[in-house]
C-alpha atoms as a PDB file:
ATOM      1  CA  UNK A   1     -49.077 -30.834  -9.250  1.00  0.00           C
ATOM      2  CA  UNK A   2     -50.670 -31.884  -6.143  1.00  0.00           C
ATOM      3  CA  UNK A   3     -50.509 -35.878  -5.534  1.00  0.00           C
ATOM      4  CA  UNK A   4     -52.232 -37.733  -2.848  1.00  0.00           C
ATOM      5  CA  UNK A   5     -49.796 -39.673  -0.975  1.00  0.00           C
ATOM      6  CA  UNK A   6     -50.409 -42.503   2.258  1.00  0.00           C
ATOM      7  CA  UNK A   7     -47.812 -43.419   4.856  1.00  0.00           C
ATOM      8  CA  UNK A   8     -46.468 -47.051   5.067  1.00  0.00           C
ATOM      9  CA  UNK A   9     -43.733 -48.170   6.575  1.00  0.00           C
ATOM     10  CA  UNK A  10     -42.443 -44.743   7.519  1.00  0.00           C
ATOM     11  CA  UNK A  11     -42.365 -43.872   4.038  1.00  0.00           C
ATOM     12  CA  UNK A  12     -44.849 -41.475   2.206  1.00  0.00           C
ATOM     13  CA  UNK A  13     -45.949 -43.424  -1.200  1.00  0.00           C
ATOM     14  CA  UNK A  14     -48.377 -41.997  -3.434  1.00  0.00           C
ATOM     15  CA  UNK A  15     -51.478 -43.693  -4.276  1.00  0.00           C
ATOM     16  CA  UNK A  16     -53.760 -43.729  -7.618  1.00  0.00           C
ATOM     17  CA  UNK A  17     -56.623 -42.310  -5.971  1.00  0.00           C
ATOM     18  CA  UNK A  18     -57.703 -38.369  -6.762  1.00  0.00           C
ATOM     19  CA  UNK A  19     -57.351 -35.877  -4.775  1.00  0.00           C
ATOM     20  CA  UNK A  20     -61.015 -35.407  -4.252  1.00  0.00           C
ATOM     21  CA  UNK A  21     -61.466 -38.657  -2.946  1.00  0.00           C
ATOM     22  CA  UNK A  22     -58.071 -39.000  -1.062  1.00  0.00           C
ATOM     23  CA  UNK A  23     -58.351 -40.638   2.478  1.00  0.00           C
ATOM     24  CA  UNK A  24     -54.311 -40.094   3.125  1.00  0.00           C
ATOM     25  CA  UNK A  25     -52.003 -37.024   2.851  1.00  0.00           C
ATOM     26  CA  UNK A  26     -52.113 -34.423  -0.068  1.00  0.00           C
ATOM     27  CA  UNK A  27     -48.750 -33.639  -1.599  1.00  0.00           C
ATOM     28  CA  UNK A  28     -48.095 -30.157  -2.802  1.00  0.00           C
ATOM     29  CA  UNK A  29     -45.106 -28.553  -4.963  1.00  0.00           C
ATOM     30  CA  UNK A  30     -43.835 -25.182  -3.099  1.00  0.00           C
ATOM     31  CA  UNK A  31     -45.852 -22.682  -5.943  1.00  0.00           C
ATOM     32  CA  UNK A  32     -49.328 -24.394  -5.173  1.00  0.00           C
ATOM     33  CA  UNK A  33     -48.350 -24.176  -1.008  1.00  0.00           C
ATOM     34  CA  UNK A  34     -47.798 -20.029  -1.685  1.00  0.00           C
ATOM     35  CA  UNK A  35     -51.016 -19.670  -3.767  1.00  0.00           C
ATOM     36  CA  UNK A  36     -53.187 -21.611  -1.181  1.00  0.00           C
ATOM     37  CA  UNK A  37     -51.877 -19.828   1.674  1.00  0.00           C
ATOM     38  CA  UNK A  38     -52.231 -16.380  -0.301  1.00  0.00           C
ATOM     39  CA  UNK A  39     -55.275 -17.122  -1.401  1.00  0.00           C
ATOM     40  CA  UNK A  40     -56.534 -18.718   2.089  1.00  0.00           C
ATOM     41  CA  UNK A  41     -55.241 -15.360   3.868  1.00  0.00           C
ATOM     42  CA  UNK A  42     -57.562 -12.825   1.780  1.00  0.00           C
ATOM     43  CA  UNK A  43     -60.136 -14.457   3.635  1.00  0.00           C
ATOM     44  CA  UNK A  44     -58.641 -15.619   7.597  1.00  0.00           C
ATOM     45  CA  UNK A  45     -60.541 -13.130   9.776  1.00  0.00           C
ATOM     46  CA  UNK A  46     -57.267 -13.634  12.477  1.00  0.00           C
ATOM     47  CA  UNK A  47     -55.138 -11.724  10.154  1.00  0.00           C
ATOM     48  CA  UNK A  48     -56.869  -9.012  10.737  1.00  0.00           C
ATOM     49  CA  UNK A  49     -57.113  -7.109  13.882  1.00  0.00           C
ATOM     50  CA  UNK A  50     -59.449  -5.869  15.948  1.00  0.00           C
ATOM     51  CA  UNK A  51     -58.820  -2.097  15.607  1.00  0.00           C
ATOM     52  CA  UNK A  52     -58.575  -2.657  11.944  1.00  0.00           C
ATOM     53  CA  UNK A  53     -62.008  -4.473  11.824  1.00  0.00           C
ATOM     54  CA  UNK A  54     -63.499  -1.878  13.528  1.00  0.00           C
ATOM     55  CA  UNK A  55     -62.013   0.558  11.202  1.00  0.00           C
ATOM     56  CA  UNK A  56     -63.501  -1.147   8.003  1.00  0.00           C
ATOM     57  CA  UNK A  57     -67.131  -1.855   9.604  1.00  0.00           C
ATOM     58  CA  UNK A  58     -67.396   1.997  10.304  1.00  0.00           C
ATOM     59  CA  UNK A  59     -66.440   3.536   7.069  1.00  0.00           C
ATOM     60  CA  UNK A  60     -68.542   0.492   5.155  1.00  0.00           C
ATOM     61  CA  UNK A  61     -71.441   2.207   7.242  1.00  0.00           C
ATOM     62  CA  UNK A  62     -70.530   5.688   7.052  1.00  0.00           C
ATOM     63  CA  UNK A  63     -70.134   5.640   3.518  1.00  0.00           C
ATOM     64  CA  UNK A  64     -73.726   4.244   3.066  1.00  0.00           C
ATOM     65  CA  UNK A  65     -75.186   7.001   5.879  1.00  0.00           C
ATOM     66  CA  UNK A  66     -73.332   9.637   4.319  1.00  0.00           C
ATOM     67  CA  UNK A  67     -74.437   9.003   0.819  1.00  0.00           C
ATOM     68  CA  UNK A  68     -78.292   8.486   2.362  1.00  0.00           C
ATOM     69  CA  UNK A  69     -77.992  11.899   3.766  1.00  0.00           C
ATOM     70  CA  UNK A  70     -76.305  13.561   0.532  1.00  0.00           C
ATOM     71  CA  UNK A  71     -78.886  12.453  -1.785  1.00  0.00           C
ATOM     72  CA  UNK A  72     -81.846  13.447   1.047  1.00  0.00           C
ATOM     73  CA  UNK A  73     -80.088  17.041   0.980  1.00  0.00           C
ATOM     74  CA  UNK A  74     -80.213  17.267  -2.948  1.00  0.00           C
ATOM     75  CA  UNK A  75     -83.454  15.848  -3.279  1.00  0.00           C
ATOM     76  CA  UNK A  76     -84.885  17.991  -0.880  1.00  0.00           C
ATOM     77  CA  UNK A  77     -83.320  21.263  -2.554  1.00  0.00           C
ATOM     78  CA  UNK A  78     -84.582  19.893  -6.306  1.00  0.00           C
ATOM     79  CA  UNK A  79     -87.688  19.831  -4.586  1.00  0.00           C
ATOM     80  CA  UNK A  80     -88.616  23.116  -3.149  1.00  0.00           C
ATOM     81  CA  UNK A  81     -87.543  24.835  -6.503  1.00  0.00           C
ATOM     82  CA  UNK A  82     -90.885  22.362  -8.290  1.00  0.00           C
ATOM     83  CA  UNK A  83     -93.540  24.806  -9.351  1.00  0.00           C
ATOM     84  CA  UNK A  84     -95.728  23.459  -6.388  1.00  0.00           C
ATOM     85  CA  UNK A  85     -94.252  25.446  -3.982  1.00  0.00           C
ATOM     86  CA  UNK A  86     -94.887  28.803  -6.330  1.00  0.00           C
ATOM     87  CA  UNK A  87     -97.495  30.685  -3.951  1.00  0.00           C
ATOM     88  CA  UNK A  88     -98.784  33.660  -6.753  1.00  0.00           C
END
């Protein structure tokens, strides 16, 4: 459990206050350390690099392009078979 803890005397002593409203240092056990750092490195852009980055942006777009021009192509053949287009 995290505790909020102030230096005096060379000595880290922990304090009453909450952990919201802690003004010193915030104490954690070694399981709530590995979940915040797991949890803040889903999210640290610097983990990723740049070739990676670049890798993700273009198949987010390509996948929305491609899918654009897949349902233009269908909807364009279901189209031209309406009886409209039937010239008697």
């Amino acid at each position: 459990m995290a505790t909020c803890v102030e230096l005096q005397h060379g000595q880290l002593t922990p304090t009453a206050q909450s952990i919201e409203d802690c003004s010193g240092f915030v104490l954690l056990e070694p399981t709530e350390y590995q979940q915040f750092l797991l949890g803040s490195s889903l999210f640290d852009p610097s983990v990723i690099d740049q070739a990676t980055a670049q890798q993700l942006f273009m198949a987010g777009f390509s996948l929305v392009l491609i899918c654009y021009l897949v349902s233009w192509g269908y909807g364009t053949v279901i189209n031209w078979f309406r009886p409209e287009h039937d010239q008697n």
